[in-house]
N, C-alpha and C. Protein backbone atom coordinates (compact mmCIF):
# COMPACT_ATOMS: atom_id res chain seq x y z
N UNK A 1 0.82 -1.20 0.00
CA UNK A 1 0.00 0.00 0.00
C UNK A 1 0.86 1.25 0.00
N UNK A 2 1.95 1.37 0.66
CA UNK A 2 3.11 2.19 0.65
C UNK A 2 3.42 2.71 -0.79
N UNK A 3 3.49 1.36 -1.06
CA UNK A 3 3.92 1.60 -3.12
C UNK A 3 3.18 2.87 -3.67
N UNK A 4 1.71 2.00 -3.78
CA UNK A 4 0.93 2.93 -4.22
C UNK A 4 1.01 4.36 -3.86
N UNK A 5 0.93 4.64 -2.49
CA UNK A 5 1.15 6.10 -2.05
C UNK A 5 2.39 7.03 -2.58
N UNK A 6 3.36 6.23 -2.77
CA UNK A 6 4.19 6.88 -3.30
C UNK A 6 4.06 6.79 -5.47
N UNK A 7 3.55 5.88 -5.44
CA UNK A 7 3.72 6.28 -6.84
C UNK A 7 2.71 7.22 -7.24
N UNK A 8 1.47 7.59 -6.57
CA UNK A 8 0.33 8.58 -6.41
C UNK A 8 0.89 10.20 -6.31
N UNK A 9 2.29 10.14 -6.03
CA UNK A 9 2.67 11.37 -5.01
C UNK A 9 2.62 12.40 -6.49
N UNK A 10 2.07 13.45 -5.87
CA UNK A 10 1.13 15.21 -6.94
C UNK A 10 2.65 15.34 -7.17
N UNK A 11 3.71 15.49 -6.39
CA UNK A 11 5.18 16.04 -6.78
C UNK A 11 5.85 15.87 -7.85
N UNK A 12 5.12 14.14 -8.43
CA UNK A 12 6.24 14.04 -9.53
C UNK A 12 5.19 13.15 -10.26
N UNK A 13 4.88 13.74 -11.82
CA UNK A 13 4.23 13.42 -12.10
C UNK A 13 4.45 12.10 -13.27
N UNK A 14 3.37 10.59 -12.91
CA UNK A 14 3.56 9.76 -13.31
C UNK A 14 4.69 9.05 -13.06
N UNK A 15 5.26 8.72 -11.91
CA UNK A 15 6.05 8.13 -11.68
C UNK A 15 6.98 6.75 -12.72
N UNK A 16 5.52 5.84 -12.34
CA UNK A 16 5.70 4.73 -13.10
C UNK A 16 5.84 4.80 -14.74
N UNK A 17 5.44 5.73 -15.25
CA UNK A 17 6.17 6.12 -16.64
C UNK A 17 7.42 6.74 -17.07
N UNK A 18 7.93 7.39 -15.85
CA UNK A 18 9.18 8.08 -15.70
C UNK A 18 10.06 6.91 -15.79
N UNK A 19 9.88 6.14 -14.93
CA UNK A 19 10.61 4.77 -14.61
C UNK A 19 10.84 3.88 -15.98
N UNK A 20 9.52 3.40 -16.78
CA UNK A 20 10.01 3.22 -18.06
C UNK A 20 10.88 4.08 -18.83
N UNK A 21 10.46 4.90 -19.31
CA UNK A 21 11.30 5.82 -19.59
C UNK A 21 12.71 5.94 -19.49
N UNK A 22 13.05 6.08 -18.04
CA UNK A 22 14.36 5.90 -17.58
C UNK A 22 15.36 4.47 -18.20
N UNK A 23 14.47 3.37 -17.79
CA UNK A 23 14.59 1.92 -18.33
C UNK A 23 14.73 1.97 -19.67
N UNK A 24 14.21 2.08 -20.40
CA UNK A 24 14.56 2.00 -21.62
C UNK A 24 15.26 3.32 -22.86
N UNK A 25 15.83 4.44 -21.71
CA UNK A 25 16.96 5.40 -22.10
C UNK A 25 18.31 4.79 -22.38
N UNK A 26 17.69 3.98 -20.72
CA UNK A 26 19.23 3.44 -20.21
C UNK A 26 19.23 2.23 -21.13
N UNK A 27 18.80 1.23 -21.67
CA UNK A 27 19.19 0.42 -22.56
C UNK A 27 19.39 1.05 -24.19
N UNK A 28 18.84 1.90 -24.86
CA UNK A 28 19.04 2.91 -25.62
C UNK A 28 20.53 3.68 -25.81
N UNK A 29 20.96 4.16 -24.41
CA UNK A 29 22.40 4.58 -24.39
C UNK A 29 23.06 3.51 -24.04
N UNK A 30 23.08 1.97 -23.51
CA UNK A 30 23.94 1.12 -23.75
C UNK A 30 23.97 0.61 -24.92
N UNK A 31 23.21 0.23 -25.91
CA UNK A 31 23.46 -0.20 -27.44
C UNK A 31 24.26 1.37 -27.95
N UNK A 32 23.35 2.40 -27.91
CA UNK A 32 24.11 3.53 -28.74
C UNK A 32 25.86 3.69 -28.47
N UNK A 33 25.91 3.70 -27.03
CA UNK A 33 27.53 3.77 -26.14
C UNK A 33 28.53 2.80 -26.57
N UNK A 34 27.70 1.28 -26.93
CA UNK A 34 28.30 0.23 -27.39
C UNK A 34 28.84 0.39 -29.29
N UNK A 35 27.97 1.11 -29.93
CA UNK A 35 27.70 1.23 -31.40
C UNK A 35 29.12 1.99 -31.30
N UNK A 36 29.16 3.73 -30.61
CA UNK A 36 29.79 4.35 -30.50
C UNK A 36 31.20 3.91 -30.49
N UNK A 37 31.27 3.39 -29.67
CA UNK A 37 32.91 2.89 -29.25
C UNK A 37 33.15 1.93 -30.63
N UNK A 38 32.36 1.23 -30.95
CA UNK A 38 32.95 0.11 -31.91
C UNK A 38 33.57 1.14 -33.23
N UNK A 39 32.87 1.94 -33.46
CA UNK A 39 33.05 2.72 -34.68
C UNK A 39 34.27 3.69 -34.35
N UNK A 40 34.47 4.57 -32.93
CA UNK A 40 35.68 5.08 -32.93
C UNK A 40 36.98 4.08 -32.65
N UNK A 41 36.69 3.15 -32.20
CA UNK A 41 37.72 2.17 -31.66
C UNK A 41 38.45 0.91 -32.48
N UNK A 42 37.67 0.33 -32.89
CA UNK A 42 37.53 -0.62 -33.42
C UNK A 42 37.37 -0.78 -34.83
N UNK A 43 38.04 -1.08 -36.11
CA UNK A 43 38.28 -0.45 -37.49
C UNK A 43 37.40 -1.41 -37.96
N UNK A 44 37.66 -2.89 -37.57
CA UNK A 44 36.83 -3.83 -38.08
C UNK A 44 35.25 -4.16 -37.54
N UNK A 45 35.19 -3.71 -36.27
CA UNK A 45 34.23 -3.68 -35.52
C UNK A 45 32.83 -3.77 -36.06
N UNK A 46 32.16 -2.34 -37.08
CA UNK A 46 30.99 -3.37 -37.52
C UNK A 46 31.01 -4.53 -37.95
N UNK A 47 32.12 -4.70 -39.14
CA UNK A 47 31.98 -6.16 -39.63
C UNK A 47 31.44 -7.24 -38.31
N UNK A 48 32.49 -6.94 -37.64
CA UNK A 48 32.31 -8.28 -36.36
C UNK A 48 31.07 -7.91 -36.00
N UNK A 49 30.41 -7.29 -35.40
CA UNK A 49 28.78 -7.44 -34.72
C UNK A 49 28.11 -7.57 -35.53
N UNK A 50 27.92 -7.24 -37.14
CA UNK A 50 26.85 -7.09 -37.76
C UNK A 50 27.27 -8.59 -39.02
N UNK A 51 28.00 -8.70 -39.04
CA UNK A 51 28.05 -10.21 -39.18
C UNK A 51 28.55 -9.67 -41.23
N UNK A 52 30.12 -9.71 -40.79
CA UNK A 52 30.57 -9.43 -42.42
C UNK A 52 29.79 -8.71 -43.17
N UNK A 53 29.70 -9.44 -44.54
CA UNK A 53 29.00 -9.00 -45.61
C UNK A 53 29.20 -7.91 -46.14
N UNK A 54 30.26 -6.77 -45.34
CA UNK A 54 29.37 -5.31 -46.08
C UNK A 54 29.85 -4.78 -47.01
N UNK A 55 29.49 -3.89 -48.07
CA UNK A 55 29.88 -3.01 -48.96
C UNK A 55 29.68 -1.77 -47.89
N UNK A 56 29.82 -0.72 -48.89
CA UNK A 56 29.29 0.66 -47.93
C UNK A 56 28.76 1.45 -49.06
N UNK A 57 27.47 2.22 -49.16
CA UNK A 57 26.60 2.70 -49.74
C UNK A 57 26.35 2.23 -50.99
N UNK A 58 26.47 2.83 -52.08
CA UNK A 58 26.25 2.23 -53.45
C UNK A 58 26.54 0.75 -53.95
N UNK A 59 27.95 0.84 -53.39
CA UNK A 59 28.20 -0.98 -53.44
C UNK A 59 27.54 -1.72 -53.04
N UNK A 60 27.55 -1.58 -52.14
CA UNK A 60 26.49 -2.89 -50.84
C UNK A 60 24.59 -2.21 -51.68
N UNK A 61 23.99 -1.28 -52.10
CA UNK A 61 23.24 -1.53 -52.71
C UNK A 61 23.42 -2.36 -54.21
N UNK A 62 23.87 -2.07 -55.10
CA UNK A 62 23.92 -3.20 -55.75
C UNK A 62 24.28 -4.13 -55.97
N UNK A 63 24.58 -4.71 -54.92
CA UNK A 63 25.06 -6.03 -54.62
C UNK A 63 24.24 -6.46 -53.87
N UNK A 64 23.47 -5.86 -53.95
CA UNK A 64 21.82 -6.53 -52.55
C UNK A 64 21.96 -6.66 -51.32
N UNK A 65 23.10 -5.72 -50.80
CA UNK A 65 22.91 -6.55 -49.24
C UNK A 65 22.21 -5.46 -48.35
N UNK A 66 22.36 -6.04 -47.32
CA UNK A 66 21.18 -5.36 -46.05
C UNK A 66 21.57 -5.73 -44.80
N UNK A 67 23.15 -5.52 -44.66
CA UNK A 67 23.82 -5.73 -43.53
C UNK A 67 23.61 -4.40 -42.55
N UNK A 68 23.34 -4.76 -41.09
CA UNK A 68 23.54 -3.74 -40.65
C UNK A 68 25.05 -2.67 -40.39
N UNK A 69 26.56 -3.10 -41.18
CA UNK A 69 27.67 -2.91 -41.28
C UNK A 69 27.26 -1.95 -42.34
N UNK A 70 26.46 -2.51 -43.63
CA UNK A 70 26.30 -1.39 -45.13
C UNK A 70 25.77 -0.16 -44.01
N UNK A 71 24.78 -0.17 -43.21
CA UNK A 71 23.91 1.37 -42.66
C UNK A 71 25.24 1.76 -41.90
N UNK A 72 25.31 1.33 -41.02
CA UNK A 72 26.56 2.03 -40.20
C UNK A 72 27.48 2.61 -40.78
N UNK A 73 28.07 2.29 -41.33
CA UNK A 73 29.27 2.49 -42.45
C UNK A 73 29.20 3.62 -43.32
N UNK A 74 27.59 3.77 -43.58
CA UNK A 74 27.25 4.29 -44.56
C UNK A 74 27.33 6.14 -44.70
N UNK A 75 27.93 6.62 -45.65
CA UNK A 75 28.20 8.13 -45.64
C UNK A 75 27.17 8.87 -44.69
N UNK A 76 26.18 8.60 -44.27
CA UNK A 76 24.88 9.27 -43.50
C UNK A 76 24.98 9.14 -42.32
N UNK A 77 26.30 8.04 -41.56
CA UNK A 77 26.25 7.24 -40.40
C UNK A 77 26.99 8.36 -39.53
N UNK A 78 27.49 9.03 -40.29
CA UNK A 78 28.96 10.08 -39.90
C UNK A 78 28.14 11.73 -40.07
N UNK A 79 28.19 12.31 -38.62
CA UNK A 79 28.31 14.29 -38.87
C UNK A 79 29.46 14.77 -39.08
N UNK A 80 30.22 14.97 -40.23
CA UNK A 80 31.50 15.32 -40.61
C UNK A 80 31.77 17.08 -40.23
N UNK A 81 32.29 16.86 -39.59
CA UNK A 81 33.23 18.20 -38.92
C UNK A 81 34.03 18.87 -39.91
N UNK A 82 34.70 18.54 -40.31
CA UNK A 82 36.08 18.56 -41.02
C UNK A 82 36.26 17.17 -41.78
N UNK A 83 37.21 17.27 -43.01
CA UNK A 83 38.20 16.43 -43.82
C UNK A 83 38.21 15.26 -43.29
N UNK A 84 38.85 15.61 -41.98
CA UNK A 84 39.38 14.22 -41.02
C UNK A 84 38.26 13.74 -39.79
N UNK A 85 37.47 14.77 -39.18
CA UNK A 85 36.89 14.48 -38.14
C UNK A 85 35.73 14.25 -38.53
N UNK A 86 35.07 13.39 -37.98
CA UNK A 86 33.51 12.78 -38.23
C UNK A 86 32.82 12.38 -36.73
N UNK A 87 31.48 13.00 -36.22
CA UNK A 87 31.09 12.24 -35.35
C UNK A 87 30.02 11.05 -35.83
N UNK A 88 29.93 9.78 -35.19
CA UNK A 88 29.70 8.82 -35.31
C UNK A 88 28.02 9.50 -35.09
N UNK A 89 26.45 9.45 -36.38
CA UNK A 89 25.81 9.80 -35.46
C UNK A 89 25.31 8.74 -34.39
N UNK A 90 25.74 7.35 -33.99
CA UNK A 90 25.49 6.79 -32.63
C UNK A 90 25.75 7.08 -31.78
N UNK A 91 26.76 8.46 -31.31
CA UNK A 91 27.26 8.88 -30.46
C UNK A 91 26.06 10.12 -30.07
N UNK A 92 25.89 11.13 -31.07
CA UNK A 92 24.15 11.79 -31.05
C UNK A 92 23.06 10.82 -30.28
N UNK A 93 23.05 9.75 -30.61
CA UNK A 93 21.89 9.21 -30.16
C UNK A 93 22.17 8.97 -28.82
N UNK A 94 23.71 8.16 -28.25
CA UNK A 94 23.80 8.01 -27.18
C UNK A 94 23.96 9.28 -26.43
N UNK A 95 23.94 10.83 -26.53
CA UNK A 95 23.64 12.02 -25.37
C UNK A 95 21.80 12.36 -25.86
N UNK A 96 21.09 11.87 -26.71
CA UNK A 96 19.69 12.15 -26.70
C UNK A 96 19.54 11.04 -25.76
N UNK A 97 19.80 9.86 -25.95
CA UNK A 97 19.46 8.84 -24.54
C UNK A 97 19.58 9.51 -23.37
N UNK A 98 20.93 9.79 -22.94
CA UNK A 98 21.06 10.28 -21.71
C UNK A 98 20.34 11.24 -21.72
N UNK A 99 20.16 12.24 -22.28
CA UNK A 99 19.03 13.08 -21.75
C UNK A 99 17.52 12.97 -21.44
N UNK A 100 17.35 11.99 -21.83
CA UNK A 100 15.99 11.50 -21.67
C UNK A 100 15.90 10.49 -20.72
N UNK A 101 17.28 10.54 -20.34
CA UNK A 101 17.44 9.20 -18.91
C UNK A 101 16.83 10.46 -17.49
N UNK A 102 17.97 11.08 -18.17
CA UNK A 102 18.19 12.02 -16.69
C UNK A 102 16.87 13.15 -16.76
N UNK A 103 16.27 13.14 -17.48
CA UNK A 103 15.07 14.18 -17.80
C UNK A 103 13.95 13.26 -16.84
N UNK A 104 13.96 12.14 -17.29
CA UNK A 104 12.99 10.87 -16.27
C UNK A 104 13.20 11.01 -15.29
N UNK A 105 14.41 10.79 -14.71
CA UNK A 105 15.14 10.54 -13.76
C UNK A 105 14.93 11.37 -12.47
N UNK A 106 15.10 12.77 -13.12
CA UNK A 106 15.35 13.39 -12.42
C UNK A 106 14.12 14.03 -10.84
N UNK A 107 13.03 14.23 -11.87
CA UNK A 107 12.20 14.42 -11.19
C UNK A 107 11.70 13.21 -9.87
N UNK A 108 11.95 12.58 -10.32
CA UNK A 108 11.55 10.99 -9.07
C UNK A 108 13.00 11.13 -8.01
N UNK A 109 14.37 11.56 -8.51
CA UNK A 109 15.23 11.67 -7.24
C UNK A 109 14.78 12.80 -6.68
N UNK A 110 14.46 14.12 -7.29
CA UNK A 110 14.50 14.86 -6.43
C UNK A 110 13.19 14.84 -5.55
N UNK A 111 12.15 14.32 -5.71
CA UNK A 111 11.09 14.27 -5.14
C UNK A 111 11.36 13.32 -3.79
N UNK A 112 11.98 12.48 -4.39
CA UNK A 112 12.25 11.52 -2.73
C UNK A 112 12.99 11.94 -1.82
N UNK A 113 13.97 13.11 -2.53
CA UNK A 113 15.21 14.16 -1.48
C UNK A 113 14.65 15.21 -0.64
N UNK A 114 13.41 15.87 -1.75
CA UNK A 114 12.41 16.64 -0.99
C UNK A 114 11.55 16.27 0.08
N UNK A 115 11.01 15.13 -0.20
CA UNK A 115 10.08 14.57 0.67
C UNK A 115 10.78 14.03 2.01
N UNK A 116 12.49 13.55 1.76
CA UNK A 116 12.86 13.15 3.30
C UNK A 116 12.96 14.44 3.44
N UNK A 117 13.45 15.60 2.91
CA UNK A 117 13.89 16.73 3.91
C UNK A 117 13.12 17.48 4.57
N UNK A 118 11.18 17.07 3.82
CA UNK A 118 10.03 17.72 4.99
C UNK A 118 9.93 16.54 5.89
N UNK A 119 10.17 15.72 5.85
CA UNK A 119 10.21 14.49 6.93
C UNK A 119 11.26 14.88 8.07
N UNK A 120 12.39 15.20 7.68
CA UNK A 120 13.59 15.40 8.81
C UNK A 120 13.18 17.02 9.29
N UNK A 121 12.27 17.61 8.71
CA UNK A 121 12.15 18.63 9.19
C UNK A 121 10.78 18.69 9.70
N UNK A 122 9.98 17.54 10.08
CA UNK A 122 9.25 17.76 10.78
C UNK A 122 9.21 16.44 11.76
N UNK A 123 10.23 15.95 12.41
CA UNK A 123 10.53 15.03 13.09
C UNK A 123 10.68 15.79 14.71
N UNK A 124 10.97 17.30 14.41
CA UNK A 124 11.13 17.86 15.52
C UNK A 124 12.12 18.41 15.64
N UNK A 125 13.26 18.45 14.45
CA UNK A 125 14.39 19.17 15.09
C UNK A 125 14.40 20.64 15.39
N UNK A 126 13.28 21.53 14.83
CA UNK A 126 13.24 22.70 15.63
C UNK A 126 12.58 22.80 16.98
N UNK A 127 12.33 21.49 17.39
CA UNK A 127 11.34 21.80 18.92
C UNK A 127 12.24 22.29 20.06
């Protein structure tokens, strides 16, 4: 019954959707975080997760394939900065995750920080 009262609480609204939310940010920025690193780190790296096969754009279209290595790879996969610098956009996706972690998030910690601190402040310590 506790549960309920607290997931009821006017302070933060919809709790239990915040919580999804949060849940599935946070798996969102672990695939994106994971994508990320393979592509700055790792040269061969899509090949290995997405299982060979790939051309990269035009090639890998006419050659029929539909690897997820051809999308990644693919000139669209990259926000090019400069000549040399490219951000990965999986790396975009993994700070829109986090923000939508901590956007969830946030409101349900601070509500439980608020709520002990009218609790400790009405326990009596000004009596």
């Amino acid at each position: 019954d506790n549960d309920n009262d607290n997931d009821n609480d006017a302070s933060c609204w919809n709790p239990k959707i915040r919580k999804v939310f949060t849940a599935l940010s946070t798996i969102g920025m672990a695939e994106t975080g994971y994508l990320s690193y393979i592509k700055l780190f790792d040269p061969n790296g899509m090949n290995n997760i997405c299982g060979g096969g790939g051309g990269t754009g035009a090639a890998a279209a006419s050659e029929g394939l539909s690897s997820c290595s051809a999308v990644l790879n693919s000139p669209y996969a990259t926000i090019q900065i400069s000549n040399e610098v490219g951000i990965p956009l999986t790396l975009a996706g993994f700070f829109a995750y986090a923000a939508v972690a901590i956007l969830s998030v946030g409101p349900l910690l601070f509500s439980k920080s608020q709520s002990q601190e009218v609790e400790d402040s009405d326990t009596g310590a000004d009596i």
